[in-house]
N, C-alpha and C. Protein backbone atom coordinates (compact mmCIF):
# COMPACT_ATOMS: atom_id res chain seq x y z
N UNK A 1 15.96 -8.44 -10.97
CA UNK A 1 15.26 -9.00 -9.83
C UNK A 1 13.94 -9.59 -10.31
N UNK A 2 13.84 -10.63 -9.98
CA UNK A 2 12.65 -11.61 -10.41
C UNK A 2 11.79 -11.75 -9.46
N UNK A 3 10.30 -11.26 -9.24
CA UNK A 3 9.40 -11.42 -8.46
C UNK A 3 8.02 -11.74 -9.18
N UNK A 4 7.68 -12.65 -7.91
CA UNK A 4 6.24 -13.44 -7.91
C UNK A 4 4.93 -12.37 -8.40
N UNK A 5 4.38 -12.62 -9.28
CA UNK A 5 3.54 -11.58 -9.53
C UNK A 5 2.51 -11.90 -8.78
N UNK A 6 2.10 -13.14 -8.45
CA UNK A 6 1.05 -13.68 -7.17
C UNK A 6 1.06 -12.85 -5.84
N UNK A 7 2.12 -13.26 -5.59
CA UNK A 7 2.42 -12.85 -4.40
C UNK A 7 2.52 -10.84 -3.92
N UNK A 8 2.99 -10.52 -4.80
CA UNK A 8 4.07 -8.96 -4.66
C UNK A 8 2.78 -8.83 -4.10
N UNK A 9 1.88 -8.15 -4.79
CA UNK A 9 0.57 -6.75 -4.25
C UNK A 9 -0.05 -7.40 -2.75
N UNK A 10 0.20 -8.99 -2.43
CA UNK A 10 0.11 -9.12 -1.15
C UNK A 10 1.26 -8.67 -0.05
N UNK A 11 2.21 -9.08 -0.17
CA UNK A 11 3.25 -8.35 0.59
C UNK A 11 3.56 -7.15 0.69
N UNK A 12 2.94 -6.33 -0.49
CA UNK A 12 3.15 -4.91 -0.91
C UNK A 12 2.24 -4.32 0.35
N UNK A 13 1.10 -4.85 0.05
CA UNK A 13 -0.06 -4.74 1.05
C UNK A 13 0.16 -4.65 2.68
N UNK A 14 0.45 -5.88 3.06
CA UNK A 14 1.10 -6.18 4.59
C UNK A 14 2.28 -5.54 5.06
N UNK A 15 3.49 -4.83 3.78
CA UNK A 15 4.37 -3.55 4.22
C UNK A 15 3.10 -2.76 4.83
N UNK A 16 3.33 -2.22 3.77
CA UNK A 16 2.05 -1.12 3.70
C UNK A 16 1.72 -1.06 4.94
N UNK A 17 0.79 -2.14 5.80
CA UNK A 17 -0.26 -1.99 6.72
C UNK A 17 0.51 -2.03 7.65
N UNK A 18 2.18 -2.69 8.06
CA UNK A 18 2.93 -2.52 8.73
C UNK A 18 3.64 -1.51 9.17
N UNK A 19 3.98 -0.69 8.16
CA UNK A 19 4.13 1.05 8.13
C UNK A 19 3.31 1.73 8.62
N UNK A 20 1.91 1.55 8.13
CA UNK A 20 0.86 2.29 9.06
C UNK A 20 0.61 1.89 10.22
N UNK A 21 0.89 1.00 10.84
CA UNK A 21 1.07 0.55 12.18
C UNK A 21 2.12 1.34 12.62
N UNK A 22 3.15 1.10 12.87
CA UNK A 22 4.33 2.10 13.28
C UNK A 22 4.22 3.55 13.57
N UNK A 23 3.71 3.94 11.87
CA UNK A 23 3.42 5.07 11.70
C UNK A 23 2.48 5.83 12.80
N UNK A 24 1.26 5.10 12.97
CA UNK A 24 0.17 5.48 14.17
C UNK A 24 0.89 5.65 15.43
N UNK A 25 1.69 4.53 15.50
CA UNK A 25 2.56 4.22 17.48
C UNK A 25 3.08 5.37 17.44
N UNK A 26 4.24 6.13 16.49
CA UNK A 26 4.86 6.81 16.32
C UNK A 26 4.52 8.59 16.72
N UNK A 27 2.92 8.79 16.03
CA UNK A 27 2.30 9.95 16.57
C UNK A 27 1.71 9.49 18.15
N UNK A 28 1.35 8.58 18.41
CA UNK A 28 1.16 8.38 19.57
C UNK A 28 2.05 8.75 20.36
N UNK A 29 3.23 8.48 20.15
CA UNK A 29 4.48 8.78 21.15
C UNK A 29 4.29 10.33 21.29
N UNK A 30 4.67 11.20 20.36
CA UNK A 30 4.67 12.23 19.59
C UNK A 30 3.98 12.75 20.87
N UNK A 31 1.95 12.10 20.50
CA UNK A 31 1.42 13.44 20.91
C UNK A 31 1.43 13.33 22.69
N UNK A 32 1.87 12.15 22.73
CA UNK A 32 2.43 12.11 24.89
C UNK A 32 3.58 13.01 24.60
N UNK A 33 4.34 12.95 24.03
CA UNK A 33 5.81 13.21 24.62
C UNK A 33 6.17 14.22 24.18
N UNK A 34 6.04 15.20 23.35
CA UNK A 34 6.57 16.38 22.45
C UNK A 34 5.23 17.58 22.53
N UNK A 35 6.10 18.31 23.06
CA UNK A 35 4.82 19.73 23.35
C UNK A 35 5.23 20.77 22.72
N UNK A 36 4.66 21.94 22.38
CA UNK A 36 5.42 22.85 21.63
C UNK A 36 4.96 22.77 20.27
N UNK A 37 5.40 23.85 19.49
CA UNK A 37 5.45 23.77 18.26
C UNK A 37 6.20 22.45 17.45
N UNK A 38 7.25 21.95 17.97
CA UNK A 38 7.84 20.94 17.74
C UNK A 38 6.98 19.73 17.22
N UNK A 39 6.21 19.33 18.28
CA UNK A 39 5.07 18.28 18.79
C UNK A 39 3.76 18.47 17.40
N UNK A 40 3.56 19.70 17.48
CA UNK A 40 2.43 20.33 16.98
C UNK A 40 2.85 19.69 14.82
N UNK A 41 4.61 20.10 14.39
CA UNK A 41 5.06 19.76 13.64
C UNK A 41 4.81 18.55 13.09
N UNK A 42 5.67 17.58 14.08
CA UNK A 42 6.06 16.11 14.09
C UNK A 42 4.68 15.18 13.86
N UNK A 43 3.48 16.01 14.60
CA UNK A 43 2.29 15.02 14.86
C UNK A 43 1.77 15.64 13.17
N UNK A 44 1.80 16.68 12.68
CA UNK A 44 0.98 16.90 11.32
C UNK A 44 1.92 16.17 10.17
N UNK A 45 3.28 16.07 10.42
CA UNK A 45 4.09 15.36 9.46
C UNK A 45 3.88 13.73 8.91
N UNK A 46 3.54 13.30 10.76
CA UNK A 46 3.18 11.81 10.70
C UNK A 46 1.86 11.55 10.06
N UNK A 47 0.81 12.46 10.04
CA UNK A 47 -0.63 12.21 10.05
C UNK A 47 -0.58 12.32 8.42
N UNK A 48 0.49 13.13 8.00
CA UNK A 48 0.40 13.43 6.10
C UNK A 48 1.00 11.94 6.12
N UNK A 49 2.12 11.16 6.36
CA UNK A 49 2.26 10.03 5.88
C UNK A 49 1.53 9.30 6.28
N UNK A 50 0.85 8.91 7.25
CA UNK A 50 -0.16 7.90 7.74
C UNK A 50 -0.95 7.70 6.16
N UNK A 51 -1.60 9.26 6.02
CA UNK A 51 -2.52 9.08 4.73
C UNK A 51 -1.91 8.72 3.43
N UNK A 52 -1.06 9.80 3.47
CA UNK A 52 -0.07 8.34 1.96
C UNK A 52 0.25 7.18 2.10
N UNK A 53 0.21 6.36 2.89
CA UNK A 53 0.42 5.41 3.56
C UNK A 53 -0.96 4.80 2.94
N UNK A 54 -2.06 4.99 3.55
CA UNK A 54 -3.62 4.46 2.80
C UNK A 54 -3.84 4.91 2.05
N UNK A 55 -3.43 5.63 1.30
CA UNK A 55 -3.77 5.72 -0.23
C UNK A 55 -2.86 5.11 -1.39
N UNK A 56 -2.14 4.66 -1.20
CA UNK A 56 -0.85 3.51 -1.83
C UNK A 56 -1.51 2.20 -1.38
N UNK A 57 -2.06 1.93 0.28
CA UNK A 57 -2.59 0.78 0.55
C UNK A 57 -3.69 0.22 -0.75
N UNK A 58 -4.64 1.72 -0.44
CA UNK A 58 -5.92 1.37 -1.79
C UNK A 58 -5.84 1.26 -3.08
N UNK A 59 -4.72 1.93 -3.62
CA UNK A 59 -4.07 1.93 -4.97
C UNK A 59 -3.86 0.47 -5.14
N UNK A 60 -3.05 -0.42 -4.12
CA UNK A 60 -1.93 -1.64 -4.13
C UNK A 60 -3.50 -2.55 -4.56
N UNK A 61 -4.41 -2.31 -3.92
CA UNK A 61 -5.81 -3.36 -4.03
C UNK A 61 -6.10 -3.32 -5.84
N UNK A 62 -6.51 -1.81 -5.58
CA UNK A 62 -7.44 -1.87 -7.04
C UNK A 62 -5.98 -2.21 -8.12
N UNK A 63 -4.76 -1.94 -8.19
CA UNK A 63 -3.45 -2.44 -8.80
C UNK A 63 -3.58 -3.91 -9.33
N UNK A 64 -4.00 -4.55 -8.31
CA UNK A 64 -4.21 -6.15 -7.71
C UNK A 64 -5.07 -6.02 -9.04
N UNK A 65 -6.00 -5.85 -8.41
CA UNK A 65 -7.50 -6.47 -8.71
C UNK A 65 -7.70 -6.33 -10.64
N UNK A 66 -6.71 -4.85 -10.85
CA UNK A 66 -6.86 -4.69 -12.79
C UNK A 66 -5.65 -5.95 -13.21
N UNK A 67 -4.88 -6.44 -12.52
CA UNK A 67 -3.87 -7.05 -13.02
C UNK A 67 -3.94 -8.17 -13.18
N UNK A 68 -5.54 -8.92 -12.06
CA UNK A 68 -5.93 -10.20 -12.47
C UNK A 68 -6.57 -10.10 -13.10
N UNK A 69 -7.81 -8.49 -13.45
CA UNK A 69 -8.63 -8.75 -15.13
C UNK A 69 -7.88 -8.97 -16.10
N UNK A 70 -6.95 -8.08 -15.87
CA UNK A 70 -5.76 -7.88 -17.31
C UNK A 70 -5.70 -9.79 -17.65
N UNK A 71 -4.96 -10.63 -16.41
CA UNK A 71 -4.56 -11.73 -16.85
C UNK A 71 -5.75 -12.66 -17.38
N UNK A 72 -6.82 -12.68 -16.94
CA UNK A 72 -7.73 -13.69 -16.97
C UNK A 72 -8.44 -13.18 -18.23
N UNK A 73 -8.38 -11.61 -18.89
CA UNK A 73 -8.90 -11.19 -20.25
C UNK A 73 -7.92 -11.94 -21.20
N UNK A 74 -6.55 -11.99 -20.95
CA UNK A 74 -5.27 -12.90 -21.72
C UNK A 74 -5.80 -14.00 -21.91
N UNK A 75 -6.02 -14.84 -20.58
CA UNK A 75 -6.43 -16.39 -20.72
C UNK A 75 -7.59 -16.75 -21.68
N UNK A 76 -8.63 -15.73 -21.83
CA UNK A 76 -9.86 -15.99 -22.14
C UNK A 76 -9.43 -16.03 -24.08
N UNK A 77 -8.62 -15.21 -24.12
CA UNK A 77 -8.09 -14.55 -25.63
C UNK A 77 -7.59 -15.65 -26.04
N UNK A 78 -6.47 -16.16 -25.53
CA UNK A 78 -5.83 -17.12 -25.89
C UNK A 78 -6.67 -18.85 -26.12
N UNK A 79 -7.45 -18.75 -24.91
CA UNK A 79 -8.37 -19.70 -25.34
C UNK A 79 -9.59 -19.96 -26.33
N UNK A 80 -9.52 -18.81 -26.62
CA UNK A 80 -10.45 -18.39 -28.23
C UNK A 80 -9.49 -19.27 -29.70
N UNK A 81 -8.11 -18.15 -29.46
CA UNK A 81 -7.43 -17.67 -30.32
C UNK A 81 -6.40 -18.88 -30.21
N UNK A 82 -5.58 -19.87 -30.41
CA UNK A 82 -4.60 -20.43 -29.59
C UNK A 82 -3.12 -20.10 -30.46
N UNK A 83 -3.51 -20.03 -31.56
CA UNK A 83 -2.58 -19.63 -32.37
C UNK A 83 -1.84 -18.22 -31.95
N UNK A 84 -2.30 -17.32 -31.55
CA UNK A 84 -2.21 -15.46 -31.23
C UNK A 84 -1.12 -16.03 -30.20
């Protein structure tokens, strides 16, 4: 499978923030509709993925962000070096 290296960590991103959208509606429902220990469950289950959820979000950034130093330290090398 061949993917855009431009592109991925943006779409990776907008999953991401799309999941945590859901994810939020989802305890919302939860904490109207489910009472009980059940409720009490379901709402701490969602709230642990919500946060893995933003912490993969923040990972996907700083991911981004070393992968265009990485490239633009290449470009700079190569434009020294042209032969390498």
């Amino acid at each position: 499978m061949t993917t855009d290296a431009a592109t991925t960590p943006g779409r990776r991103r907008l999953a991401l923030a799309a999941l945590a959208a859901v994810t939020v509606a989802a305890g919302l429902l939860v904490h109207r509709g489910v009472d009980g220990v059940a409720g009490d469950i379901a709402g701490d289950a969602l709230y642990a993925v919500l946060a893995y959820l933003l912490v993969v979000y923040a990972l996907a950034a700083v991911a981004a962000s070393v992968i265009d130093l990485d490239a633009t330290r290449a470009l700079d090398r190569r434009r020294r070096d042209p032969d390498r």
